[in-house]
C-alpha atoms as a PDB file:
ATOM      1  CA  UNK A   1     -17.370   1.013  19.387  1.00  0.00           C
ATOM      2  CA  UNK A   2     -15.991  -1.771  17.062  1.00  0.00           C
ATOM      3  CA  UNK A   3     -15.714  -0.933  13.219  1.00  0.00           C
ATOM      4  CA  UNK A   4     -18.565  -1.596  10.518  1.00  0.00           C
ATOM      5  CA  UNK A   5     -19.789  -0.127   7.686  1.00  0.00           C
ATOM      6  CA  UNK A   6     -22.997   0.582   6.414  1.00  0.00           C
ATOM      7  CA  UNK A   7     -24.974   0.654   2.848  1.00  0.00           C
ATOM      8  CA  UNK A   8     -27.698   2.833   1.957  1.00  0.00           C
ATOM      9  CA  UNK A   9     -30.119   4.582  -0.604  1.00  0.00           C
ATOM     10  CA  UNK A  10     -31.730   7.937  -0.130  1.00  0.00           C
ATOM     11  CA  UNK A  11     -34.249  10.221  -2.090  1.00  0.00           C
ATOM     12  CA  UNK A  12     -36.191   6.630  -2.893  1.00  0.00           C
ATOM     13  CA  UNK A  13     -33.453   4.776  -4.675  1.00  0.00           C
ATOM     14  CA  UNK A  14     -31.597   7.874  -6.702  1.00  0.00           C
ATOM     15  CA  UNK A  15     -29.195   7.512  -5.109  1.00  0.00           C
ATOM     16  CA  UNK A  16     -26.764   5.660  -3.072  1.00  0.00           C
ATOM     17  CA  UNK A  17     -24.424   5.737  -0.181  1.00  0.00           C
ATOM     18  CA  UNK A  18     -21.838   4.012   1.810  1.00  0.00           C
ATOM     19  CA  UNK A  19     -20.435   4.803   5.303  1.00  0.00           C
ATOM     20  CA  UNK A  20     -17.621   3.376   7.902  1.00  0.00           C
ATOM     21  CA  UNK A  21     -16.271   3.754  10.839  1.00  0.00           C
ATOM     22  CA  UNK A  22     -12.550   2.368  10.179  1.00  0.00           C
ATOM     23  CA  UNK A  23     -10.800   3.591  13.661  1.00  0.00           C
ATOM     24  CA  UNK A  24      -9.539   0.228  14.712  1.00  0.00           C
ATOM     25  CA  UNK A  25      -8.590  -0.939  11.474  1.00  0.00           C
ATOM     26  CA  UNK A  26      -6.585   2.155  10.727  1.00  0.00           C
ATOM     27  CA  UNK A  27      -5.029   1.739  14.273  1.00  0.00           C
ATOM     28  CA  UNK A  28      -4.403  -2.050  13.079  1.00  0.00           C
ATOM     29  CA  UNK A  29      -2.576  -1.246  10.097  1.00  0.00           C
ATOM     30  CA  UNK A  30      -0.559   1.931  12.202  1.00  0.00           C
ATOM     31  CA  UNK A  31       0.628  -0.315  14.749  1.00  0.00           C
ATOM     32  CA  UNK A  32       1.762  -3.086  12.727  1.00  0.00           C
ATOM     33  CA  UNK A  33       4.011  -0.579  10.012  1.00  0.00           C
ATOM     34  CA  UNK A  34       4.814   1.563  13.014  1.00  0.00           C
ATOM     35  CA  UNK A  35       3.535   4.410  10.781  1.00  0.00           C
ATOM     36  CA  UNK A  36       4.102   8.207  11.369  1.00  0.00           C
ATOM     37  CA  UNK A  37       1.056  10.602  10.993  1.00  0.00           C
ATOM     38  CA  UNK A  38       0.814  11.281   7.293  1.00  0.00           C
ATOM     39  CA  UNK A  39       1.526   7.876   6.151  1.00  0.00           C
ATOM     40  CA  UNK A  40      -1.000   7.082   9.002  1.00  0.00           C
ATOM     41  CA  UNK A  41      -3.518   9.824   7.165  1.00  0.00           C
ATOM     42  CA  UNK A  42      -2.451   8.323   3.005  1.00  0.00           C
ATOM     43  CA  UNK A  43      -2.805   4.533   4.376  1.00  0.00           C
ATOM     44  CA  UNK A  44      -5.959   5.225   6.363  1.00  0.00           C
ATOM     45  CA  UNK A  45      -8.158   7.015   3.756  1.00  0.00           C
ATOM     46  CA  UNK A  46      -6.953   4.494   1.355  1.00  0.00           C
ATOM     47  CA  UNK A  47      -8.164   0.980   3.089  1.00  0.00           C
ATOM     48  CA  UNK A  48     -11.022   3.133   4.517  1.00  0.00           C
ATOM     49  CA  UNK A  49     -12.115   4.158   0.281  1.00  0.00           C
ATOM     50  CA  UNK A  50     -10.836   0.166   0.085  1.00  0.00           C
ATOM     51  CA  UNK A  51     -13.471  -1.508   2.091  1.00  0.00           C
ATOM     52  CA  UNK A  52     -16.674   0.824   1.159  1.00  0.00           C
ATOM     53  CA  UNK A  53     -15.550  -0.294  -2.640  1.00  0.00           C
ATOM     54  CA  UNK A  54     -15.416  -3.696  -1.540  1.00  0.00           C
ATOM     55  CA  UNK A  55     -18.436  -3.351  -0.139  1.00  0.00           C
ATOM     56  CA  UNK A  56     -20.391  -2.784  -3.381  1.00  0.00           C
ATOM     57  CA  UNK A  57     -18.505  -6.327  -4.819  1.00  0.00           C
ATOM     58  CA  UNK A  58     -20.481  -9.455  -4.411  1.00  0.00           C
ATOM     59  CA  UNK A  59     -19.601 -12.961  -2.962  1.00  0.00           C
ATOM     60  CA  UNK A  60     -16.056 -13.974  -2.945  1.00  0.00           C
ATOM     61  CA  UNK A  61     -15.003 -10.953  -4.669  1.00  0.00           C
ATOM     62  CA  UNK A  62     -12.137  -8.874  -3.934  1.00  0.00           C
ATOM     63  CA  UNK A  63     -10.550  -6.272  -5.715  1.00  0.00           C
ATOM     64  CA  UNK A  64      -6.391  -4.657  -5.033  1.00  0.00           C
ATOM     65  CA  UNK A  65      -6.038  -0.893  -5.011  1.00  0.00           C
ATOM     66  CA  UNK A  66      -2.626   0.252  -5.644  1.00  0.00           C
ATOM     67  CA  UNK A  67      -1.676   3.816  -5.320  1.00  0.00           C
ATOM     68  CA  UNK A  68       1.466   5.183  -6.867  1.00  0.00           C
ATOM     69  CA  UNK A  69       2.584   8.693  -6.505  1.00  0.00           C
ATOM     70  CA  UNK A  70       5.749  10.657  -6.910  1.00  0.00           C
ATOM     71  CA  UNK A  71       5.889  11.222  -3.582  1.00  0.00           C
ATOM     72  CA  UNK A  72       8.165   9.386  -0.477  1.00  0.00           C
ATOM     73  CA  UNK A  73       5.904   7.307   1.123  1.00  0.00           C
ATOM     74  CA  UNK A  74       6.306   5.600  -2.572  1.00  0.00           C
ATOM     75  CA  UNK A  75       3.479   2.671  -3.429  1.00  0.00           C
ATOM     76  CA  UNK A  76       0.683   1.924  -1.374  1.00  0.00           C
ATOM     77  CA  UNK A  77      -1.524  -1.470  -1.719  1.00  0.00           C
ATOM     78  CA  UNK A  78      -4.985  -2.155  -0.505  1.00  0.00           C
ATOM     79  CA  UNK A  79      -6.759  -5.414  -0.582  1.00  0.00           C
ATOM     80  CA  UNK A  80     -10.163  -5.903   0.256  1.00  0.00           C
ATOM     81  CA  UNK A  81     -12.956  -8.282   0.377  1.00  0.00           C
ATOM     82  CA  UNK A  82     -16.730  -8.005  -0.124  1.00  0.00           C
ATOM     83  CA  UNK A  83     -16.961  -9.326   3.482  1.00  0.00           C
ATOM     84  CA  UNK A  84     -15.723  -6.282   5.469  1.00  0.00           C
ATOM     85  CA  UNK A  85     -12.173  -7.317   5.662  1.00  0.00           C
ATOM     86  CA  UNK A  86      -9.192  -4.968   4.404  1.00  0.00           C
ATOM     87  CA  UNK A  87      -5.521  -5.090   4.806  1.00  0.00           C
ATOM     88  CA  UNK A  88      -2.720  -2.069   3.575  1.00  0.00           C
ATOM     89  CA  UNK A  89       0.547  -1.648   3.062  1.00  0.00           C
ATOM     90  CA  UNK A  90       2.972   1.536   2.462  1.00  0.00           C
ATOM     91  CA  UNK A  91       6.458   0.930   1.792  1.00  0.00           C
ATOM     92  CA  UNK A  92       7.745   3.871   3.541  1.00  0.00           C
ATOM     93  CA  UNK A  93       5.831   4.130   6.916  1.00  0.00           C
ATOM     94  CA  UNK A  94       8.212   7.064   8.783  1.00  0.00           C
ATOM     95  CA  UNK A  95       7.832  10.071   6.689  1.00  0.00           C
ATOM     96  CA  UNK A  96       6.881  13.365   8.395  1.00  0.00           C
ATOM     97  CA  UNK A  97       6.193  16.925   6.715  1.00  0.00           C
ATOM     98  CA  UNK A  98       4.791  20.158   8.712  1.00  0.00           C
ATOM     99  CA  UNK A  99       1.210  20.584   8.513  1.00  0.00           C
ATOM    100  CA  UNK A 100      -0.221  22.366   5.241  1.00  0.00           C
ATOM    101  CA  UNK A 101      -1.122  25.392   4.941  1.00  0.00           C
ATOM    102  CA  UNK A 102      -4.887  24.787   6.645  1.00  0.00           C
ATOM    103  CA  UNK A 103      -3.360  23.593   9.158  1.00  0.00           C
ATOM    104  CA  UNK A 104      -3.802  19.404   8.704  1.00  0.00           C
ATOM    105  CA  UNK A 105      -1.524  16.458   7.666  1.00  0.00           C
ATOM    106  CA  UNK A 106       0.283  16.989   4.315  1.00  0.00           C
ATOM    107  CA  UNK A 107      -0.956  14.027   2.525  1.00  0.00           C
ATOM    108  CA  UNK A 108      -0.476  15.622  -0.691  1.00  0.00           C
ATOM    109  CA  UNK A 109       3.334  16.574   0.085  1.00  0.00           C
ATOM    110  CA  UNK A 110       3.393  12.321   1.168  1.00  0.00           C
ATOM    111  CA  UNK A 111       2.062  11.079  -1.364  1.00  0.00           C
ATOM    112  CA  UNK A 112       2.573  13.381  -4.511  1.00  0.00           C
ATOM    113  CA  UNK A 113       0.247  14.849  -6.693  1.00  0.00           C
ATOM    114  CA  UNK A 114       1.507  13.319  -9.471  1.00  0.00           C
ATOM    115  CA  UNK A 115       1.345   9.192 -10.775  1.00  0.00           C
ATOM    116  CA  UNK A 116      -1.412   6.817 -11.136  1.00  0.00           C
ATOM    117  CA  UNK A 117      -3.971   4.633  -9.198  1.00  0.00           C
ATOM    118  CA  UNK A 118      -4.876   1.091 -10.328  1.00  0.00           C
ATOM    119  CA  UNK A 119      -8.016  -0.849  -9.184  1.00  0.00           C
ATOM    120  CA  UNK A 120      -7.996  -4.569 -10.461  1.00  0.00           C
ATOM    121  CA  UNK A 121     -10.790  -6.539  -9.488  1.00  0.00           C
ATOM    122  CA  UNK A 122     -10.803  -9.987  -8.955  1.00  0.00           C
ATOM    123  CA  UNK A 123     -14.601 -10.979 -10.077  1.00  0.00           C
ATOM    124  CA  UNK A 124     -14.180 -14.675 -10.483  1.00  0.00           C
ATOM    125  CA  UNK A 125     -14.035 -14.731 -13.778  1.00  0.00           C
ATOM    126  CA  UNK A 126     -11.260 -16.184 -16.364  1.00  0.00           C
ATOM    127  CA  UNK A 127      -9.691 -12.526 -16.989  1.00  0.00           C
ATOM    128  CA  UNK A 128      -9.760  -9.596 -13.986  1.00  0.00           C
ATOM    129  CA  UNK A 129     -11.298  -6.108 -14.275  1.00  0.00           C
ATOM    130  CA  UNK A 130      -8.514  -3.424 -13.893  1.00  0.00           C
ATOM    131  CA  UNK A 131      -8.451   0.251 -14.513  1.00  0.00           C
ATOM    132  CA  UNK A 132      -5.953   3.001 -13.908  1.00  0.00           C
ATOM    133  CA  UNK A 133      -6.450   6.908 -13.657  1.00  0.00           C
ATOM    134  CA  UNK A 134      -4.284   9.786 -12.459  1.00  0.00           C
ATOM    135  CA  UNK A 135      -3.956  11.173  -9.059  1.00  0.00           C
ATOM    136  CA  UNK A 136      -5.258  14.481  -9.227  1.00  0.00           C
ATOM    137  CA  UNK A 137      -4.793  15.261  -6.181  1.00  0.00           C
ATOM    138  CA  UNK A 138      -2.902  13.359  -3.783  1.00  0.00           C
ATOM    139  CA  UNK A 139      -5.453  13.781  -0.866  1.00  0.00           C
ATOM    140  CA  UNK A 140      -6.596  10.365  -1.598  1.00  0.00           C
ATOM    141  CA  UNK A 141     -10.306  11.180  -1.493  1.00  0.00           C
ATOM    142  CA  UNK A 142     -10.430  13.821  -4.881  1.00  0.00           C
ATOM    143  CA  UNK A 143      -8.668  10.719  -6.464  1.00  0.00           C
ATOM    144  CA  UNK A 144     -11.121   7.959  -6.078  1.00  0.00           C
ATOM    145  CA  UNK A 145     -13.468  10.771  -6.841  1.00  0.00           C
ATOM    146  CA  UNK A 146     -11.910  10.839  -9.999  1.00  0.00           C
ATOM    147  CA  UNK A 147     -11.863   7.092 -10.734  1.00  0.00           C
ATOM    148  CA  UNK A 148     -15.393   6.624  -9.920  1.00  0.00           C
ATOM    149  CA  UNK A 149     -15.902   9.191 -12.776  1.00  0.00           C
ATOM    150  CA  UNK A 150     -13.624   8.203 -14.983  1.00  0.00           C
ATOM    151  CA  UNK A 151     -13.691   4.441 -15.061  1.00  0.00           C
ATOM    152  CA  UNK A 152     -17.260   3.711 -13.975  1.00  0.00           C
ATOM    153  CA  UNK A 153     -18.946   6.563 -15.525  1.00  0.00           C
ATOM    154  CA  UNK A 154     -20.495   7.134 -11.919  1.00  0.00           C
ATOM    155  CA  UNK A 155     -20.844  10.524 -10.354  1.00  0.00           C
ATOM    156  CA  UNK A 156     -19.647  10.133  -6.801  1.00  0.00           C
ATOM    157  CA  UNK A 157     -18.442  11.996  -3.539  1.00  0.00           C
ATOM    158  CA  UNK A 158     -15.825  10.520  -1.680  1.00  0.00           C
ATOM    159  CA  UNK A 159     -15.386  11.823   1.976  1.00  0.00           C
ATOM    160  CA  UNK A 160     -12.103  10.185   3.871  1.00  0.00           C
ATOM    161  CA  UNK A 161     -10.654  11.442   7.047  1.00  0.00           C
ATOM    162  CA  UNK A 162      -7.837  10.274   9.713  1.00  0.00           C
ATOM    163  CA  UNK A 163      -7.074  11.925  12.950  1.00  0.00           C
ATOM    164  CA  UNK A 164      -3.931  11.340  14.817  1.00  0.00           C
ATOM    165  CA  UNK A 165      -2.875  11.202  18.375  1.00  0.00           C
ATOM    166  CA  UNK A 166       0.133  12.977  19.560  1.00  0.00           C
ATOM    167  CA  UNK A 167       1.721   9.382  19.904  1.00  0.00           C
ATOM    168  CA  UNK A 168       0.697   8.321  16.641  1.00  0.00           C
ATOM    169  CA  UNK A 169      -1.741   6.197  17.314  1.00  0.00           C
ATOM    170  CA  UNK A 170      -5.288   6.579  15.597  1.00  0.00           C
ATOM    171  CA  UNK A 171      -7.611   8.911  17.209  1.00  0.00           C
ATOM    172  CA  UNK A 172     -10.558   8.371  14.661  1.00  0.00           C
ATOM    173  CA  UNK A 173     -10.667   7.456  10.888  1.00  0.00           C
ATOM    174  CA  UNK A 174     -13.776   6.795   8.669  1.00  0.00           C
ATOM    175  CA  UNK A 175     -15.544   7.915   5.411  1.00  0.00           C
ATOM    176  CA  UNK A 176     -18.129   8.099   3.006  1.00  0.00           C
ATOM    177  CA  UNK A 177     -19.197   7.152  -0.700  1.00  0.00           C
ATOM    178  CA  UNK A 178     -22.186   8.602  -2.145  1.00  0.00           C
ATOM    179  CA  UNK A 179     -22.989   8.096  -5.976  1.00  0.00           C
ATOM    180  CA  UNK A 180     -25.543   9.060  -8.265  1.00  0.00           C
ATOM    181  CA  UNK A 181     -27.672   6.467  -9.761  1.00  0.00           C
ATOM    182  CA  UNK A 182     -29.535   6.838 -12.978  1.00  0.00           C
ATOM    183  CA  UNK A 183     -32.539   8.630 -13.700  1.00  0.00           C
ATOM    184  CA  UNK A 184     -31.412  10.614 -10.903  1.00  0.00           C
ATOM    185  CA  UNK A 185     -33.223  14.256 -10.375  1.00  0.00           C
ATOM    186  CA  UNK A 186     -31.745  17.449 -11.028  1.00  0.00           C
ATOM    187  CA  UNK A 187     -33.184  19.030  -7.328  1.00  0.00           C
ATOM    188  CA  UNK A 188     -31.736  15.708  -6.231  1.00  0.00           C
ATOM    189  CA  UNK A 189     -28.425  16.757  -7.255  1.00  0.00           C
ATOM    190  CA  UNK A 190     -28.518  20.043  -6.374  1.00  0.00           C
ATOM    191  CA  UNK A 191     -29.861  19.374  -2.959  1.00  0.00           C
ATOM    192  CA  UNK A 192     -26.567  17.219  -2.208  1.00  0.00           C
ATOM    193  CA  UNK A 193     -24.170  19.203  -3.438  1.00  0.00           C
ATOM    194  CA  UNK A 194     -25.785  21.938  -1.214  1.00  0.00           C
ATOM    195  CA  UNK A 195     -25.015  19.746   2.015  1.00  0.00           C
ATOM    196  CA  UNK A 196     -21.914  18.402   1.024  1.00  0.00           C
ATOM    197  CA  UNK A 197     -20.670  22.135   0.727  1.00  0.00           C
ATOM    198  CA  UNK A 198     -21.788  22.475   4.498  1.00  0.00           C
ATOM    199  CA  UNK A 199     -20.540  19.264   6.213  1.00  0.00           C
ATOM    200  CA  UNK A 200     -17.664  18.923   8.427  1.00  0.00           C
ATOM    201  CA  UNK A 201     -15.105  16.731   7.391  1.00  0.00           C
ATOM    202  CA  UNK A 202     -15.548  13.132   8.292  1.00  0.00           C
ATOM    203  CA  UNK A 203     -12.721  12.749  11.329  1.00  0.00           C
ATOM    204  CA  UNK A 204     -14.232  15.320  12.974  1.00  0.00           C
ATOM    205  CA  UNK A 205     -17.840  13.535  12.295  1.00  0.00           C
ATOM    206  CA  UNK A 206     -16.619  10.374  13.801  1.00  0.00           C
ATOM    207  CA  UNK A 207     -14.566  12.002  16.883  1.00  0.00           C
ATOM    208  CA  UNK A 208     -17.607  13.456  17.485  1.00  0.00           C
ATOM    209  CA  UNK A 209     -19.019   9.783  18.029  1.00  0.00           C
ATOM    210  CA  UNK A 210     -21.340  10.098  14.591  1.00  0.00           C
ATOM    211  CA  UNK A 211     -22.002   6.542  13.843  1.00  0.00           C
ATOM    212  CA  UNK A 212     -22.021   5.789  10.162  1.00  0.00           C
ATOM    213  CA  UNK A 213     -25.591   5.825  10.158  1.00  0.00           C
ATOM    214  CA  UNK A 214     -25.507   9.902  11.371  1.00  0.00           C
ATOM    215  CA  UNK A 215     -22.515  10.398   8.996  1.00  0.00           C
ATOM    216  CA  UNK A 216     -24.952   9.544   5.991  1.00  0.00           C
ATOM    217  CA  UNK A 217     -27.773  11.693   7.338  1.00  0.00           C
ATOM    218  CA  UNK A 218     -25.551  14.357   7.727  1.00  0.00           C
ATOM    219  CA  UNK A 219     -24.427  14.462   4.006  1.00  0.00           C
ATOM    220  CA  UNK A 220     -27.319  13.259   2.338  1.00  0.00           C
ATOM    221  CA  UNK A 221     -29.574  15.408   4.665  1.00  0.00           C
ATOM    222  CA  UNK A 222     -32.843  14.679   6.176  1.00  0.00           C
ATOM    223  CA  UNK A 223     -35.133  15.619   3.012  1.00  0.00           C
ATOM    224  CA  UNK A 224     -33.278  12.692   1.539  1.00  0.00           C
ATOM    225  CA  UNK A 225     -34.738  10.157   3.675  1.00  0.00           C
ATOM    226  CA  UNK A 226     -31.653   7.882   4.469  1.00  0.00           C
ATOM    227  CA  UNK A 227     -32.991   3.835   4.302  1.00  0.00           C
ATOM    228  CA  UNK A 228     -29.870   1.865   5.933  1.00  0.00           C
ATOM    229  CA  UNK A 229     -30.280  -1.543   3.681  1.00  0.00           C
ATOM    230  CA  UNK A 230     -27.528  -3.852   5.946  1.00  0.00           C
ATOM    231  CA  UNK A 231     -24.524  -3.069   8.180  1.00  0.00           C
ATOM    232  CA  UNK A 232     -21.212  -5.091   7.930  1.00  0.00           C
ATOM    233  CA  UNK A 233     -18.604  -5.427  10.826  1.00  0.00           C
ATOM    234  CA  UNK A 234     -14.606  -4.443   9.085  1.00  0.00           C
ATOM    235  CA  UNK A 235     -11.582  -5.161  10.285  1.00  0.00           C
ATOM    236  CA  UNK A 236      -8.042  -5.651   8.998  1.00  0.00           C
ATOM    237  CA  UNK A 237      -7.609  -9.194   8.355  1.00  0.00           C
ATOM    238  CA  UNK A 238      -4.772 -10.785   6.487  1.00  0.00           C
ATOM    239  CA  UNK A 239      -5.289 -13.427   4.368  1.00  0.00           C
ATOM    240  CA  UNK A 240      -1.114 -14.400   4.465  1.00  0.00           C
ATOM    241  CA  UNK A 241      -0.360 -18.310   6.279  1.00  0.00           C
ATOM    242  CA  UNK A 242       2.787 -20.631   6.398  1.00  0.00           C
ATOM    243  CA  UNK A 243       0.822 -22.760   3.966  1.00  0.00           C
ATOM    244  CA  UNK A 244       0.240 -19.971   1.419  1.00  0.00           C
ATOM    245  CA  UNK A 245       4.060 -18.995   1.558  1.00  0.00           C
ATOM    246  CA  UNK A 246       4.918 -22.928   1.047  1.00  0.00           C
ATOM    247  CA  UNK A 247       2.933 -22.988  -1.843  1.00  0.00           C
ATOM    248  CA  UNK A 248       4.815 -19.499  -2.991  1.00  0.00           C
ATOM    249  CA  UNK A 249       8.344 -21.554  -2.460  1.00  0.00           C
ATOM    250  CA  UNK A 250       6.833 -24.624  -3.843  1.00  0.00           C
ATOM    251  CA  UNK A 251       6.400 -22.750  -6.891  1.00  0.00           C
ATOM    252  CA  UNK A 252       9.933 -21.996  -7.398  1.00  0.00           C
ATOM    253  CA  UNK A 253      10.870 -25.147  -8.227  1.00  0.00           C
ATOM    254  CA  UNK A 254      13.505 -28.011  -7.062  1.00  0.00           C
ATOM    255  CA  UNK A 255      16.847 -26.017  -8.215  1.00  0.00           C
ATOM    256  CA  UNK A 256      15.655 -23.420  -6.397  1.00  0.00           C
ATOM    257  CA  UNK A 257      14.950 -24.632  -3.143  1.00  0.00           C
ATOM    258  CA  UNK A 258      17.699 -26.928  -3.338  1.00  0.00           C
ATOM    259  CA  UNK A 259      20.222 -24.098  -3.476  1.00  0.00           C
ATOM    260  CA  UNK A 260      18.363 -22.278  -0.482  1.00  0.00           C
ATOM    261  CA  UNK A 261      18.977 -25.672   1.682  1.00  0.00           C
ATOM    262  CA  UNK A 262      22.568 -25.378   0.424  1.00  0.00           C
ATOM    263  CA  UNK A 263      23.179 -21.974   1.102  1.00  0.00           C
ATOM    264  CA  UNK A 264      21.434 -20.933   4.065  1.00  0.00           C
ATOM    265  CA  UNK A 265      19.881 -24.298   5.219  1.00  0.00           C
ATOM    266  CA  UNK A 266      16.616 -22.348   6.458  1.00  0.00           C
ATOM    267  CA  UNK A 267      14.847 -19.357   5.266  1.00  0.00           C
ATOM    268  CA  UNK A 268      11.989 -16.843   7.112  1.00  0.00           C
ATOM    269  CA  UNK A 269       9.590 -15.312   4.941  1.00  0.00           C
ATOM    270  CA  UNK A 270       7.379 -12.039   6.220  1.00  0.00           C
ATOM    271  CA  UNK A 271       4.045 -10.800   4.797  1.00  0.00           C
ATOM    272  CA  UNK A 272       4.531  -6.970   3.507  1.00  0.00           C
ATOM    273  CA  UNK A 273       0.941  -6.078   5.145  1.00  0.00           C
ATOM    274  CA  UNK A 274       0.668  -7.376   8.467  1.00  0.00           C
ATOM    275  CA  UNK A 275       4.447  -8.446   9.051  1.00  0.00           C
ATOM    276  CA  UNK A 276       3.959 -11.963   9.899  1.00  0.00           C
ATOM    277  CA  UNK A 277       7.061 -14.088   9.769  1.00  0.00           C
ATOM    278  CA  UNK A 278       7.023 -17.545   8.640  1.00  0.00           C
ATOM    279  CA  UNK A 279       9.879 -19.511   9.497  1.00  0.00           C
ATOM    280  CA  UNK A 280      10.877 -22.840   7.066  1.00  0.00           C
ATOM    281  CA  UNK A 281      13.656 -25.476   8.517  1.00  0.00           C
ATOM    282  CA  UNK A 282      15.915 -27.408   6.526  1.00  0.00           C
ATOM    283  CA  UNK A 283      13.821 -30.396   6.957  1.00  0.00           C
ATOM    284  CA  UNK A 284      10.874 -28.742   5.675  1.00  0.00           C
ATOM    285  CA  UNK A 285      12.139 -27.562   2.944  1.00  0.00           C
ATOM    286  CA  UNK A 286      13.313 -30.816   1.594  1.00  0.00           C
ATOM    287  CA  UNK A 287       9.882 -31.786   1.731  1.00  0.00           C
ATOM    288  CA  UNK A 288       8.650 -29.294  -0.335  1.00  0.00           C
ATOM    289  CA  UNK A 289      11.478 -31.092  -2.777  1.00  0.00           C
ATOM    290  CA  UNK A 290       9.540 -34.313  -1.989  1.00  0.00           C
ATOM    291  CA  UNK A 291       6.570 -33.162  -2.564  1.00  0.00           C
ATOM    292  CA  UNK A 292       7.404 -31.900  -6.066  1.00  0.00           C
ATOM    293  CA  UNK A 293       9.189 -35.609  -6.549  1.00  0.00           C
ATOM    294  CA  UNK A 294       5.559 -37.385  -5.432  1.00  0.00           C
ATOM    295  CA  UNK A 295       3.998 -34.945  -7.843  1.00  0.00           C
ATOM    296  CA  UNK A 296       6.464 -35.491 -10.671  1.00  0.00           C
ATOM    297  CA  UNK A 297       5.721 -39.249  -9.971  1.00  0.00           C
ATOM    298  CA  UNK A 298       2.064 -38.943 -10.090  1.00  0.00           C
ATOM    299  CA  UNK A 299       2.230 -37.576 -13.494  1.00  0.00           C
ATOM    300  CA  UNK A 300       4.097 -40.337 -14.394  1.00  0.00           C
ATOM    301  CA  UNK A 301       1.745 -42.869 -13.568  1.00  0.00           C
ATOM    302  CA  UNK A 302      -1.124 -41.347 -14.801  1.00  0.00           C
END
């Protein structure tokens, strides 16, 4: 079963819910950092809470999550697009602790309980939207929890869960969002909270083989009368390229480059989320110098 998400309102539009199945992506993002099991667990529910929030942008949108704790798996960064596509990084992938006292991955112990989480969202517009809150938890999915109240004054549940394989690979990841809208009934309320008390945690759900769809049912209940309004295929996709990385060097200006083709002659560059290298000869790094003399010339004439 290939990864999607889906979007959704219940009780006729009082609220409204979110679901994925993130498995591959997770197992994308494992094998590529060569992650151990609770960095797996941090950097799964975080691109899996990454792309359901993209989800609710429009368009081009895209929005950066970036997830600092005191703990030593140190910063975590999520991008993610309205479109499905998500990409993660962790800068320390091999951390291990003992399973917690119920028995699961330590995520708190990984990540700390302590420091801050940052959304910025890029909207299109001339300045971006960002907002910070706390971690409160550590667990990843009390912390968006906590944004979602916090910074957009909406009253959400966030369900995130990643299994592991003895091998560290990714057995099954996936989660939820559901939010309150306004106007929305008390019994409403009360009759969510009721099944969200009840539910099994989402990696079981989606070991299981619940599809997103059944996920939703299963927390918003059948009284709520789940209406599925699209479905989105996700996947981790990097947006990083040789040009992109030129442009990057370009940027740093003749000096700059000149002293690289001095020094070392050629350089290789690598993307921090999918670990693409991007190799740049002598030659082609004098014409990046070229191309800032033809530019510098331009100017000139005009």
């Amino acid at each position: 079963m290939n990864d999607y998400l889906v979007r959704a309102i219940g009780y006729g539009g009082q609220i409204r819910a979110f679901a994925a199945r993130t498995t591959e992506t997770v197992g994308e993002a494992q094998r590529r950092h060569s992650t151990w099991p609770v960095v797996s667990a941090a950097l799964g529910r975080s691109m899996t809470a990454g792309v359901m929030m993209g989800a609710m942008l429009k368009g081009d949108d895209k929005l950066t999550i970036k997830i600092e704790g005191n703990g030593p798996i140190g910063p975590m960064i999520i991008d993610a697009d309205a479109k499905g596509d998500v990409r993660g990084f962790v800068q320390n992938g091999q951390v291990h602790f003992d399973l917690n006292e119920q028995g699961k991955l330590d995520v708190r112990a990984g990540v700390g309980n302590e420091g801050f989480m940052t959304i910025v969202k890029d909207l299109g517009l001339r300045d971006m939207f960002s907002s910070q809150t706390p971690i409160v938890s550590g667990e990843i999915a009390e912390d968006f929890t906590y944004y979602f109240a916090t910074s957009e004054q909406v009253p959400s549940s966030v369900g995130l869960g990643v299994l592991v394989n003895p091998d560290n690979t990714i057995l099954a990841a996936g989660g939820f969002i559901v939010q309150i809208m306004p106007g929305c009934e008390e019994q409403t309320i009360d009759a969510l909270e009721k099944h969200l008390a009840t539910i099994e945690p989402v990696s079981k759900m989606i070991e299981k083989g619940m599809t997103p769809e059944e996920i939703l049912e299963a927390v918003i209940g059948e009284e709520g009368n789940v209406q599925i309004l699209s479905t989105m295929p996700v996947k981790f996709q990097c947006q990083c390229s040789k040009e992109r990385y030129g442009a990057a060097i370009l940027g740093l200006g003749e000096q700059e480059i000149q002293e690289m083709i001095d020094e070392v002659g050629e350089i290789e560059t690598q993307c921090h989320f999918c670990l693409e290298t991007y190799n740049f000869s002598k030659e082609e790094l004098q014409g990046l110098i070229d191309e800032i003399h033809a530019q510098r010339q331009e100017r000139l004439d005009n």
